[in-house]
C-alpha atoms as a PDB file:
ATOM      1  CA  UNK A   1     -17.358 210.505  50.157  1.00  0.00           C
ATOM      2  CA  UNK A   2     -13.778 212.503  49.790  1.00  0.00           C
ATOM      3  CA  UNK A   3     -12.047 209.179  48.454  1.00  0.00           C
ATOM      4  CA  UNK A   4     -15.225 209.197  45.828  1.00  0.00           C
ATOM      5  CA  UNK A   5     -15.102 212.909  44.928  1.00  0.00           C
ATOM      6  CA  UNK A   6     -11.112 212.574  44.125  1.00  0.00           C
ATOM      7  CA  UNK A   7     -11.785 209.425  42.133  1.00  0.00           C
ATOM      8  CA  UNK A   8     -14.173 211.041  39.833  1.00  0.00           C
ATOM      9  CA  UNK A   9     -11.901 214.102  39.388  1.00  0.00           C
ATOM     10  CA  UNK A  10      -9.496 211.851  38.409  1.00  0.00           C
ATOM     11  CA  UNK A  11     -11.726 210.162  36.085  1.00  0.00           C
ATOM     12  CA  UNK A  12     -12.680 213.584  34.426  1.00  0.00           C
ATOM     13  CA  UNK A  13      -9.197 214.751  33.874  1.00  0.00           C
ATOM     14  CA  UNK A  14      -8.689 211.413  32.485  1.00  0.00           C
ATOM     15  CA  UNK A  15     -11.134 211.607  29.975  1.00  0.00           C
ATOM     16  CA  UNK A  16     -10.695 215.217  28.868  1.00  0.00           C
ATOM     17  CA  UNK A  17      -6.876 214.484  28.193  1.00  0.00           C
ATOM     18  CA  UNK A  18      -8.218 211.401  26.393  1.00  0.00           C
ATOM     19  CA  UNK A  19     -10.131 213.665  23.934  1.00  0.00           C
ATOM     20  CA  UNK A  20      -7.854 216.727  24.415  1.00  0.00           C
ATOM     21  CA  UNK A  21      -3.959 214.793  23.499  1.00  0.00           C
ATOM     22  CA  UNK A  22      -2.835 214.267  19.860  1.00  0.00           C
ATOM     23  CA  UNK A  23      -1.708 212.526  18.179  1.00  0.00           C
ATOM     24  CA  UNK A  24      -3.452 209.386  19.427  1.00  0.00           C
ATOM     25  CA  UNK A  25      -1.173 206.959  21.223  1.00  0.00           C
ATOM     26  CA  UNK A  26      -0.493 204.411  24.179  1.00  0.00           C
ATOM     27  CA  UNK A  27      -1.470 207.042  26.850  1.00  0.00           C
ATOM     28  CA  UNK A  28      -4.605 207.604  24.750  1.00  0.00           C
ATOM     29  CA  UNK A  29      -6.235 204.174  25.824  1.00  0.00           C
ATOM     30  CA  UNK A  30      -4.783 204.383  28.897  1.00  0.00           C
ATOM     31  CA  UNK A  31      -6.764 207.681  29.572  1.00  0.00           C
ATOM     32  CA  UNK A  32      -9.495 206.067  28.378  1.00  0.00           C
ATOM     33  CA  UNK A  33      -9.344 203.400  30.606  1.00  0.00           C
ATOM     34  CA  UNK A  34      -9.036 205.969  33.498  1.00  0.00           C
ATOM     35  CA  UNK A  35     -12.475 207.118  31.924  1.00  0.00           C
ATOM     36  CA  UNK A  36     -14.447 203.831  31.680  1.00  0.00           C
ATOM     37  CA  UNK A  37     -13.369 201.601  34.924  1.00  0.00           C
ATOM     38  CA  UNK A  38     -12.491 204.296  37.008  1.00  0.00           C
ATOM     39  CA  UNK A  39     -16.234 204.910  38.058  1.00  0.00           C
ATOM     40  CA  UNK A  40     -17.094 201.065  38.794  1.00  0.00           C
ATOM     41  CA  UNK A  41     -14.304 201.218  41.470  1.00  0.00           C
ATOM     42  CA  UNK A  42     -14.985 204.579  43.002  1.00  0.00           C
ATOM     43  CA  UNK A  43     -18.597 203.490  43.091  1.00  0.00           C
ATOM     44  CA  UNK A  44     -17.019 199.906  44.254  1.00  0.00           C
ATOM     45  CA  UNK A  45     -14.827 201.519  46.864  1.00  0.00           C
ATOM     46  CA  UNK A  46     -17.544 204.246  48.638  1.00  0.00           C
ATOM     47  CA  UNK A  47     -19.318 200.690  49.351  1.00  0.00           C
ATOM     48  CA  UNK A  48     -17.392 198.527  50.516  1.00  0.00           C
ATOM     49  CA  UNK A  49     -15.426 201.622  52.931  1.00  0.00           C
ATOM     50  CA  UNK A  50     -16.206 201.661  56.447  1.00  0.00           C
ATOM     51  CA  UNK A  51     -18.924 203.270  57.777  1.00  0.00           C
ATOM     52  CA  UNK A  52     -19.283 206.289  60.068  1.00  0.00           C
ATOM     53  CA  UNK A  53     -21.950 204.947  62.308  1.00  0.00           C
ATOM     54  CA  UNK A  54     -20.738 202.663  64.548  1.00  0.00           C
ATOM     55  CA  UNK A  55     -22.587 199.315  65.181  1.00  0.00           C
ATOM     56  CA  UNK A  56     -23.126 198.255  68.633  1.00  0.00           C
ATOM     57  CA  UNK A  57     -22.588 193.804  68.030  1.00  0.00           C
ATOM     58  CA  UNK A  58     -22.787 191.903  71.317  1.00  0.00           C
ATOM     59  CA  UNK A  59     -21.035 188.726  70.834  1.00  0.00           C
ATOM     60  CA  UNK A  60     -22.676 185.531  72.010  1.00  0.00           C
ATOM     61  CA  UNK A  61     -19.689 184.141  72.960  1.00  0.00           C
ATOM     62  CA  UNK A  62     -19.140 186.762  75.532  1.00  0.00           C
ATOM     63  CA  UNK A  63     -22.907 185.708  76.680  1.00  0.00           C
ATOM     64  CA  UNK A  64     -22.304 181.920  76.832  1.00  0.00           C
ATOM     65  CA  UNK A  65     -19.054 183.186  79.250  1.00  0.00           C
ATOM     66  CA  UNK A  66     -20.901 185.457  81.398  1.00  0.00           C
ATOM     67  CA  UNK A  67     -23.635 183.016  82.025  1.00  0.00           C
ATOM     68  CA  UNK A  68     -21.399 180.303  82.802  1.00  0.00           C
ATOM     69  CA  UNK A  69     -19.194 182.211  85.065  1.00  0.00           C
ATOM     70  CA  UNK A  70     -22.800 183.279  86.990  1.00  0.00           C
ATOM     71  CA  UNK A  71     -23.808 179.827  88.403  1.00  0.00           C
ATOM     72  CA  UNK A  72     -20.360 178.151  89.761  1.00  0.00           C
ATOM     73  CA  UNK A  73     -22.862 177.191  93.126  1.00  0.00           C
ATOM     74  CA  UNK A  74     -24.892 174.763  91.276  1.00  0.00           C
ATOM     75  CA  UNK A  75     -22.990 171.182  91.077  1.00  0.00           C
ATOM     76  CA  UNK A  76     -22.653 169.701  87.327  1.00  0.00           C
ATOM     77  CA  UNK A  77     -25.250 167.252  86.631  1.00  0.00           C
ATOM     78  CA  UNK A  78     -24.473 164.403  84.198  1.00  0.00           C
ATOM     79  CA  UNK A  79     -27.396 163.893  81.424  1.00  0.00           C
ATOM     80  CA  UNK A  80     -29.246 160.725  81.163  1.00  0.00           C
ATOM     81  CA  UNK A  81     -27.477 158.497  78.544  1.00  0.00           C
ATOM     82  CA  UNK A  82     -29.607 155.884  76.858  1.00  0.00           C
ATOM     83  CA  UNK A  83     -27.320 152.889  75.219  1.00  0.00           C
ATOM     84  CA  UNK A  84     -29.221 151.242  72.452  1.00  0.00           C
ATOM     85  CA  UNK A  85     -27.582 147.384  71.691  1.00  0.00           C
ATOM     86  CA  UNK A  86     -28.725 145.525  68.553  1.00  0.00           C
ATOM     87  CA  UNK A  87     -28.973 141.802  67.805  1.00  0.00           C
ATOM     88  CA  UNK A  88     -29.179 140.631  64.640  1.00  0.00           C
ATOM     89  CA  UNK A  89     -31.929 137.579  64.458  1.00  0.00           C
ATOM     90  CA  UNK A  90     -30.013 134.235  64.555  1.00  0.00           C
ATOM     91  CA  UNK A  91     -30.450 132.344  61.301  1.00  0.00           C
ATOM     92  CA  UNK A  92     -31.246 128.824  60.472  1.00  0.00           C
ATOM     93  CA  UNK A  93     -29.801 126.362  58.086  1.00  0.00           C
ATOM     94  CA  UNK A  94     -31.978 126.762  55.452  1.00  0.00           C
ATOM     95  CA  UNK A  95     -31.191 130.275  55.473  1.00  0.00           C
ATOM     96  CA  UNK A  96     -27.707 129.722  54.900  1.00  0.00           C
ATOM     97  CA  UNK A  97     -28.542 127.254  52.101  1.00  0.00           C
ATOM     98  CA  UNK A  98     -29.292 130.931  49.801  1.00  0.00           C
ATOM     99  CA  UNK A  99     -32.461 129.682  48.033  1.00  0.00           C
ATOM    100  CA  UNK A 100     -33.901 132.643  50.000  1.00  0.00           C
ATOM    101  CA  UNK A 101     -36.718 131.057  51.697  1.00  0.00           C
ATOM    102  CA  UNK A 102     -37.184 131.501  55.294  1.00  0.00           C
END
């Protein structure tokens, strides 16, 4: 909120010297400048800032550990593995002749 209030006095000051300083030069559009983009990152900045509440995360990776480290009694079982083997059909010689009958 402080970083947001100081912004937008800036951008104030900014735009009363733009309409306040004469003659009209260089600093004139960089005043304005101050005036038009300095809201979008004040606004942009009280966002994205950090937050005062703090947020309580539990990590899963710290649950996988934990539960891991629980059970070093039980012995490691090995999951079933199922091997599939394919055979292609065996062909014939008038299936090599490529008229495409079979």
């Amino acid at each position: 909120m402080r970083h947001y209030a100081i912004t937008m006095g800036i951008r104030t000051v900014c735009f009363i010297l733009m309409a306040v300083v004469y003659p009209v030069g260089w600093w004139t559009f960089v005043f304005a400048a101050g005036a038009i983009f300095l809201p979008y990152i004040a606004v942009i900045a009280a966002n994205a800032g950090s937050d005062s509440v703090p947020i309580a995360v539990e990590s899963p990776v710290r649950e996988l550990d934990a539960a891991a480290q629980a059970a070093p009694d039980e012995s490691p079982q090995t999951p079933p593995v199922i091997t599939i083997h394919e055979q292609r059909p065996e062909t014939t010689d008038a299936d090599e002749d490529g008229s495409g009958r079979q």
